[in-house]
C-alpha atoms as a PDB file:
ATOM      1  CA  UNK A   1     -17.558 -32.503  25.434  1.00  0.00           C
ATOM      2  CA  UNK A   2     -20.984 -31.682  23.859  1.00  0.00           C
ATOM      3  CA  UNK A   3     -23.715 -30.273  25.066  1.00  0.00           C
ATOM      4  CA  UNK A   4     -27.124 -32.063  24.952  1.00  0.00           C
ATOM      5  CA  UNK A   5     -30.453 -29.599  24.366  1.00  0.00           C
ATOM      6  CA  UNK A   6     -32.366 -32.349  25.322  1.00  0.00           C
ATOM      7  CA  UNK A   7     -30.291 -32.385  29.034  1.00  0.00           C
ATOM      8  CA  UNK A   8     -31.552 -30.988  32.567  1.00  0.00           C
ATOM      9  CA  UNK A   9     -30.612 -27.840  33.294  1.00  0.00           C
ATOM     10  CA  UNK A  10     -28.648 -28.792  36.139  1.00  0.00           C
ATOM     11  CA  UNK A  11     -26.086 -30.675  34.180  1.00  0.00           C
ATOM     12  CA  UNK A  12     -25.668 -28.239  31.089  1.00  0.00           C
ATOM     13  CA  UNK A  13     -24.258 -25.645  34.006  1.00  0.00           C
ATOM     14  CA  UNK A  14     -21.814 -28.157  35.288  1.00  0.00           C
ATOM     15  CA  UNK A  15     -21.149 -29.015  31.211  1.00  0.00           C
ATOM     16  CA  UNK A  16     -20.932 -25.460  30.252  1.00  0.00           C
ATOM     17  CA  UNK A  17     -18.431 -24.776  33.207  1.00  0.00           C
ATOM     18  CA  UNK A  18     -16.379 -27.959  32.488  1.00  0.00           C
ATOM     19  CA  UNK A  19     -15.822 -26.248  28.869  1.00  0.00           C
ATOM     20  CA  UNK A  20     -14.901 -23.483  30.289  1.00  0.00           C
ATOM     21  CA  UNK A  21     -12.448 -24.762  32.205  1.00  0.00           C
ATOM     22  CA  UNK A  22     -11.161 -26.562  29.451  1.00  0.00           C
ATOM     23  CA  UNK A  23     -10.340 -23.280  27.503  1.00  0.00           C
ATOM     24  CA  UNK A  24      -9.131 -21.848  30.351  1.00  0.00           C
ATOM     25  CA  UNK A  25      -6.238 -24.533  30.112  1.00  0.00           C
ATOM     26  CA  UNK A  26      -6.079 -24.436  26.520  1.00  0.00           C
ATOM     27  CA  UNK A  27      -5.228 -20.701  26.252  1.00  0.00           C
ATOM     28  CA  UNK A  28      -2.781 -21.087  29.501  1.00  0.00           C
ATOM     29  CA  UNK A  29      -0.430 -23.604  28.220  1.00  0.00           C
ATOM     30  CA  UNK A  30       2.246 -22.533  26.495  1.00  0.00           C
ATOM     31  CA  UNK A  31       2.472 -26.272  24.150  1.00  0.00           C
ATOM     32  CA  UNK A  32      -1.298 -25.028  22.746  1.00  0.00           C
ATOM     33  CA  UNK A  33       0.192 -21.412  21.561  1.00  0.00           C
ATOM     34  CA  UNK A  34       0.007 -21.208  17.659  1.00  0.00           C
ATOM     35  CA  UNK A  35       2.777 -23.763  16.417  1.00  0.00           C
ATOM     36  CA  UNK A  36       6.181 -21.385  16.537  1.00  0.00           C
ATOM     37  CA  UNK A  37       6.962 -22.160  12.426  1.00  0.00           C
ATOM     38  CA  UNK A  38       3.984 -19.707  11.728  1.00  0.00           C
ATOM     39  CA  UNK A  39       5.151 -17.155  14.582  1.00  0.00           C
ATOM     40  CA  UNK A  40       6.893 -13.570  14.472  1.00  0.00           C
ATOM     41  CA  UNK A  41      10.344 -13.915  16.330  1.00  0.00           C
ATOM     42  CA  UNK A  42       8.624 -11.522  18.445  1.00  0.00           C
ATOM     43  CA  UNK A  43       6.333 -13.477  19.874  1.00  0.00           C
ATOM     44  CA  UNK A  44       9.093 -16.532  19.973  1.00  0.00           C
ATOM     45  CA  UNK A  45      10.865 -14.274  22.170  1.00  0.00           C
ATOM     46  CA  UNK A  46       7.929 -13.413  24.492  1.00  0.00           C
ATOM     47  CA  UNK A  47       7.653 -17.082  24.841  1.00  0.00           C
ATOM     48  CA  UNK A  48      11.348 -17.543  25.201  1.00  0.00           C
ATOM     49  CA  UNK A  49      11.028 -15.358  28.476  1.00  0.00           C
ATOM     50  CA  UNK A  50      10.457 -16.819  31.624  1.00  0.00           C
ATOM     51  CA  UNK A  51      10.173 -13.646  34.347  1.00  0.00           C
ATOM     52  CA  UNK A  52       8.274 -10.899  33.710  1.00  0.00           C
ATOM     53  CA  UNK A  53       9.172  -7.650  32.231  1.00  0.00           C
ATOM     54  CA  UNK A  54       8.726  -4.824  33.746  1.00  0.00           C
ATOM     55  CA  UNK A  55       8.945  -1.231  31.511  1.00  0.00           C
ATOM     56  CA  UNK A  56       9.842   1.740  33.093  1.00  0.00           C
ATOM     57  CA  UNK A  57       8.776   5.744  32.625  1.00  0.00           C
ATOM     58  CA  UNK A  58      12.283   6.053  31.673  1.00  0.00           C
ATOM     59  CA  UNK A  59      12.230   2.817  29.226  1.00  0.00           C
ATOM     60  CA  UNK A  60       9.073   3.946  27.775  1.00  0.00           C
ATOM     61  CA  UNK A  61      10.839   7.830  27.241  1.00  0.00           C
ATOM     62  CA  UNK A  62      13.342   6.377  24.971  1.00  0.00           C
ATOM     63  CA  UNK A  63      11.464   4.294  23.262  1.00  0.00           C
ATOM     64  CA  UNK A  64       9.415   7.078  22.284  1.00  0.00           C
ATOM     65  CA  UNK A  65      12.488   9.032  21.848  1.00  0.00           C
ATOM     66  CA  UNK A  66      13.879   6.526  19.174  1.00  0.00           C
ATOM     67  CA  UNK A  67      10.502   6.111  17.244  1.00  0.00           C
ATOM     68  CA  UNK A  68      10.893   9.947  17.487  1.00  0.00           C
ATOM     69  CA  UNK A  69      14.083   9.876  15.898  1.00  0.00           C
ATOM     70  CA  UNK A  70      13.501   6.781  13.549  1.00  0.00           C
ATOM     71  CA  UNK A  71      10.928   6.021  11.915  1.00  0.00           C
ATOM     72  CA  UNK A  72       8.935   9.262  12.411  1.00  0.00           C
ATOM     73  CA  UNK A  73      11.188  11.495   9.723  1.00  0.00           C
ATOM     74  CA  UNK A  74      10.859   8.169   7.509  1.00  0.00           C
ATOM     75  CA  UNK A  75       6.940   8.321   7.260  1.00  0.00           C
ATOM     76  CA  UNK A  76       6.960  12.120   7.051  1.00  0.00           C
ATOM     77  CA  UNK A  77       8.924  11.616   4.056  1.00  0.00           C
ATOM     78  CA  UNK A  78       6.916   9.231   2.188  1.00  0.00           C
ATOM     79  CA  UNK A  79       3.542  11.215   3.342  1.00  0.00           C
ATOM     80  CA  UNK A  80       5.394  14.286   2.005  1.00  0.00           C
ATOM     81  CA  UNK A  81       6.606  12.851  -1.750  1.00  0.00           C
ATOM     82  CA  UNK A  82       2.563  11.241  -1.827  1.00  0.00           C
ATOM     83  CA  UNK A  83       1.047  14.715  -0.883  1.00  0.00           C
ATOM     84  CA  UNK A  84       3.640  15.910  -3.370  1.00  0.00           C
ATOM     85  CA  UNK A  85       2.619  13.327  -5.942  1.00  0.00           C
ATOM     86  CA  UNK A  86      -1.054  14.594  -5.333  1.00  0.00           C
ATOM     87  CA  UNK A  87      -0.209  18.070  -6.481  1.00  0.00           C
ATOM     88  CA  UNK A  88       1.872  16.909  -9.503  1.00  0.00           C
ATOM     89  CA  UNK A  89      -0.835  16.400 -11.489  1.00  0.00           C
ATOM     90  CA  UNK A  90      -2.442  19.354 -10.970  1.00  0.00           C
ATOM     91  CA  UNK A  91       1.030  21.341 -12.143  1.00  0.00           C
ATOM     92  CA  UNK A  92       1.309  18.511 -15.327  1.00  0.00           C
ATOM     93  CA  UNK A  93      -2.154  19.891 -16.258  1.00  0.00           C
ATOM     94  CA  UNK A  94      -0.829  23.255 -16.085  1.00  0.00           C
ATOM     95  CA  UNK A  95       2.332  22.554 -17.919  1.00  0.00           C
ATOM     96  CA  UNK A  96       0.374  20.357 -20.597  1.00  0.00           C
ATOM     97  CA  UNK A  97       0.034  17.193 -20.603  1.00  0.00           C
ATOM     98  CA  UNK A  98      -3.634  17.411 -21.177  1.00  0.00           C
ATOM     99  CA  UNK A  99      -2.933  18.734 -24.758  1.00  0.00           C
ATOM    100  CA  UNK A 100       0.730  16.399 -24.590  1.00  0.00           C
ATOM    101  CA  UNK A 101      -1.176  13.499 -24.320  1.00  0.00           C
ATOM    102  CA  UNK A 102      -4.772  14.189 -26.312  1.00  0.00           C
ATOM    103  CA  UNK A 103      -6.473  13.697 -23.226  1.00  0.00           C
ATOM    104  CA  UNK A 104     -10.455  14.435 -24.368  1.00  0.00           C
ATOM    105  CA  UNK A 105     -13.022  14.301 -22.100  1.00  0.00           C
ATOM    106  CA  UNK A 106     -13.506  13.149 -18.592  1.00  0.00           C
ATOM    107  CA  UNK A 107     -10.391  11.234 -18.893  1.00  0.00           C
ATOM    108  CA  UNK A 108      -8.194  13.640 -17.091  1.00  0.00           C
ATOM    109  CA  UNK A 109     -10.942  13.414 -14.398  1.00  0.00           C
ATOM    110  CA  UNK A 110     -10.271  10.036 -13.842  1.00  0.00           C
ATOM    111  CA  UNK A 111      -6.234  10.221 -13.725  1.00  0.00           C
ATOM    112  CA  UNK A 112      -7.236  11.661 -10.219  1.00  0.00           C
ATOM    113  CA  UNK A 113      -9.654   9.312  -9.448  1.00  0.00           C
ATOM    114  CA  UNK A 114      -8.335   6.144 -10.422  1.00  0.00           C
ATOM    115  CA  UNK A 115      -5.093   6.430  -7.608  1.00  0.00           C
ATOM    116  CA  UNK A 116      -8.396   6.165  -4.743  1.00  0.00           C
ATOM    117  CA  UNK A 117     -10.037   3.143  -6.694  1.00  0.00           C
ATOM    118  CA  UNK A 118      -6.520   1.235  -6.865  1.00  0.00           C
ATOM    119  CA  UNK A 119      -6.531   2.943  -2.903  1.00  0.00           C
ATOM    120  CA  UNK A 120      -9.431   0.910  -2.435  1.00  0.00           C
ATOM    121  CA  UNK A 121      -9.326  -1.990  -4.165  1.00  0.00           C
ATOM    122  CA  UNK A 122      -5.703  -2.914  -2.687  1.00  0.00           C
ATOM    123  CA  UNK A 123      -6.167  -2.161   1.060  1.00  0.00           C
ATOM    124  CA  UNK A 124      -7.698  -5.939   1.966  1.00  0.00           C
ATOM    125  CA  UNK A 125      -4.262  -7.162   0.191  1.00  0.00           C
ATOM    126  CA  UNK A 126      -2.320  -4.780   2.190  1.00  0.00           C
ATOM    127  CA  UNK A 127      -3.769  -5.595   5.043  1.00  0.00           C
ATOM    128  CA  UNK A 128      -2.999  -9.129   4.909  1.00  0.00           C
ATOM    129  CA  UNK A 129       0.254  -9.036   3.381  1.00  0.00           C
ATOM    130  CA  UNK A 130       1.658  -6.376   6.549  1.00  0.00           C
ATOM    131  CA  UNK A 131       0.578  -9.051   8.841  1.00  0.00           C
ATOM    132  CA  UNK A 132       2.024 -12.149   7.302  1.00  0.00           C
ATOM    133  CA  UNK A 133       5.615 -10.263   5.732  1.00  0.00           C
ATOM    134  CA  UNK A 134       8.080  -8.876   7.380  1.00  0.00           C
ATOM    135  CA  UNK A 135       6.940  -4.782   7.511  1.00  0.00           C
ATOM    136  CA  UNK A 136      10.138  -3.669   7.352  1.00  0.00           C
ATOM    137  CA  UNK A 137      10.792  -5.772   3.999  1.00  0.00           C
ATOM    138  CA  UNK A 138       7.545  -4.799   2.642  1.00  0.00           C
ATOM    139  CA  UNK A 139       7.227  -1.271   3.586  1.00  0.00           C
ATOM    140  CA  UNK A 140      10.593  -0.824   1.471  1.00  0.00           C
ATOM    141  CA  UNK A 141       9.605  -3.251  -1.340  1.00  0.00           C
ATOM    142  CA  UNK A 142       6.422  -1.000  -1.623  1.00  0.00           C
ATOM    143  CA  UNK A 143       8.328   2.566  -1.414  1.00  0.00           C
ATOM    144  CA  UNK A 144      10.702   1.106  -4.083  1.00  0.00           C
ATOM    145  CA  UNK A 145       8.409  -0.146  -6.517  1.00  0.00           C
ATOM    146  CA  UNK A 146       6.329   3.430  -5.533  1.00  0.00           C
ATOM    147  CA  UNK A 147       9.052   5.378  -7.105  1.00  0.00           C
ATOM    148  CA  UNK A 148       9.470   2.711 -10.193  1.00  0.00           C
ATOM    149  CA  UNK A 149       6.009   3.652 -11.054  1.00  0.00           C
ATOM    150  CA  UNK A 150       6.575   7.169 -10.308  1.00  0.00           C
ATOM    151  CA  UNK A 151       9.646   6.846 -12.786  1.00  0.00           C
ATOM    152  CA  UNK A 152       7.709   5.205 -15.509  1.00  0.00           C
ATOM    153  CA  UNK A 153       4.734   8.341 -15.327  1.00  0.00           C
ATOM    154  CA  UNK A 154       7.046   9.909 -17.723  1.00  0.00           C
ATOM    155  CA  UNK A 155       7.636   7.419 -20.107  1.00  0.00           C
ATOM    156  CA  UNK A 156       3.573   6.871 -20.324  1.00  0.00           C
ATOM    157  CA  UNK A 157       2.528   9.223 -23.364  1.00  0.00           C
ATOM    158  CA  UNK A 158      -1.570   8.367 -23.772  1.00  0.00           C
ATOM    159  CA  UNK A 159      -4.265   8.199 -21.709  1.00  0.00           C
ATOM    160  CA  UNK A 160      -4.456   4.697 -20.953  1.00  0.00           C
ATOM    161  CA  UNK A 161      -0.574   4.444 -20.387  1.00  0.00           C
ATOM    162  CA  UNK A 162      -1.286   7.296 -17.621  1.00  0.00           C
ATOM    163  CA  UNK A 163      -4.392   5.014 -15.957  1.00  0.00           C
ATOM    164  CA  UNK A 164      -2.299   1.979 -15.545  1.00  0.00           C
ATOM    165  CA  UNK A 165       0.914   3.889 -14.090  1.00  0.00           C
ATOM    166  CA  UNK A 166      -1.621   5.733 -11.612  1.00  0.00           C
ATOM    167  CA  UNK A 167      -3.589   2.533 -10.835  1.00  0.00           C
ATOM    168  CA  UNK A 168      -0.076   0.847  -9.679  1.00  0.00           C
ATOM    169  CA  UNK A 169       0.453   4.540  -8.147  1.00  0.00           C
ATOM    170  CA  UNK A 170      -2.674   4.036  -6.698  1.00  0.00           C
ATOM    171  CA  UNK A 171      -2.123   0.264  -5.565  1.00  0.00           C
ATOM    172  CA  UNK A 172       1.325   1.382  -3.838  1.00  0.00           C
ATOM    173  CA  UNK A 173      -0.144   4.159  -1.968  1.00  0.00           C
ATOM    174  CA  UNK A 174      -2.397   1.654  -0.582  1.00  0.00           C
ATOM    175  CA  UNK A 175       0.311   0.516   1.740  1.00  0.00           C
ATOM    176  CA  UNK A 176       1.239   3.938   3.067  1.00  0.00           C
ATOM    177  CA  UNK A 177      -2.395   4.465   4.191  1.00  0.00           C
ATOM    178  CA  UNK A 178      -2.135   1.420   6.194  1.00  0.00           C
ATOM    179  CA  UNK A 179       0.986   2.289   7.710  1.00  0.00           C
ATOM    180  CA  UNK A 180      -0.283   5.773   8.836  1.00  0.00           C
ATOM    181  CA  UNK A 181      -3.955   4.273  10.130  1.00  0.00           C
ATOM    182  CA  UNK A 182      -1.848   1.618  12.041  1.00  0.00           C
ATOM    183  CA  UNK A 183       0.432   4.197  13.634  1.00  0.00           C
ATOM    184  CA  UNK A 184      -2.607   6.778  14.216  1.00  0.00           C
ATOM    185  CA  UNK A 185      -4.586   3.203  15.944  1.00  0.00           C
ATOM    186  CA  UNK A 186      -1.164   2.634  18.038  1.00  0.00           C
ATOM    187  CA  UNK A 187      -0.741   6.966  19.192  1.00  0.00           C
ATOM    188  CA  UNK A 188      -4.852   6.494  20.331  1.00  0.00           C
ATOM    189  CA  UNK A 189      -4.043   3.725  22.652  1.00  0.00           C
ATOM    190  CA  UNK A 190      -1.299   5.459  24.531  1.00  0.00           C
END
């Protein structure tokens, strides 16, 4: 139904509310839900449900309890080995790999800067890609293919073979950010 400018005022009120009305029966149906091929089995199995579910104080406890348990000492890892990773090239500096490596210049500068610019140029994919994969596939494709890069840092012998293994450092880390904002956005609601 479309609205005509050119209409009484009356009968846009009665068109607006017929509209209305219309979405109203759109968005309760369940045959005009987002076709189930492009679904999480999640929300199949919300769908799938006819009664409603009620959670309890007690249901809620050990659900906490196993995210507690769970996934908690799994993310403290990986925040641990990146704040570790962080330090590591301070001690490499120490140790020397600026002289190792002929680093001249700003360039050692930028072997800490370039991990935020991959950071940032990486979240928008991120973003998409944990909302149309599987997390639990990607998060461990991404920790995996973290510690190949962090494996190949010590095969890279020149400044630009540094850059590129931080950049995919950098682009992996991206990831773990969006885990830990999604899990910070999910403790605020509660």
């Amino acid at each position: 139904m479309e609205l005509n400018p050119h209409s009484d005022p009356s009968s846009s009120k009665t068109d607006v509310e017929a509209i209305e009305t219309a979405n109203a029966e759109q968005v309760a149906g369940p045959e005009h839900a987002v076709p189930t091929g492009r679904r999480d089995k999640a929300a199949e199995l919300l769908d799938s449900v006819t009664t409603r579910i009620v959670l309890t104080a007690a249901d809620n406890r050990r659900l906490l309890r196993k995210i507690d348990l769970v996934i908690l000492p799994i993310l403290l890892t990986v925040y641990f080995l990146q704040a570790l990773d962080k330090a590591t090239l301070a001690y490499a500096s120490v140790f020397g790999l600026i002289t190792d490596t002929n680093l001249q210049g700003e360039e050692y500068s930028w072997l800490g800067s370039i991990v935020y610019v991959a950071q940032l140029v990486f979240q928008p994919l991120v973003a998409f890609l944990l909302v149309k994969l599987p997390i639990g596939k990607f998060t461990g494709v991404v920790v995996l293919g973290w510690g190949i890069v962090l494996c190949c840092m010590a095969i890279a012998h020149n400044f630009s073979g540094l850059l590129a293994t931080r950049f995919f450092l950098g682009a992996m880390e991206a990831s773990v950010g969006e885990h830990r904002s999604a899990q910070e956005m999910n403790f605020a609601r509660c």
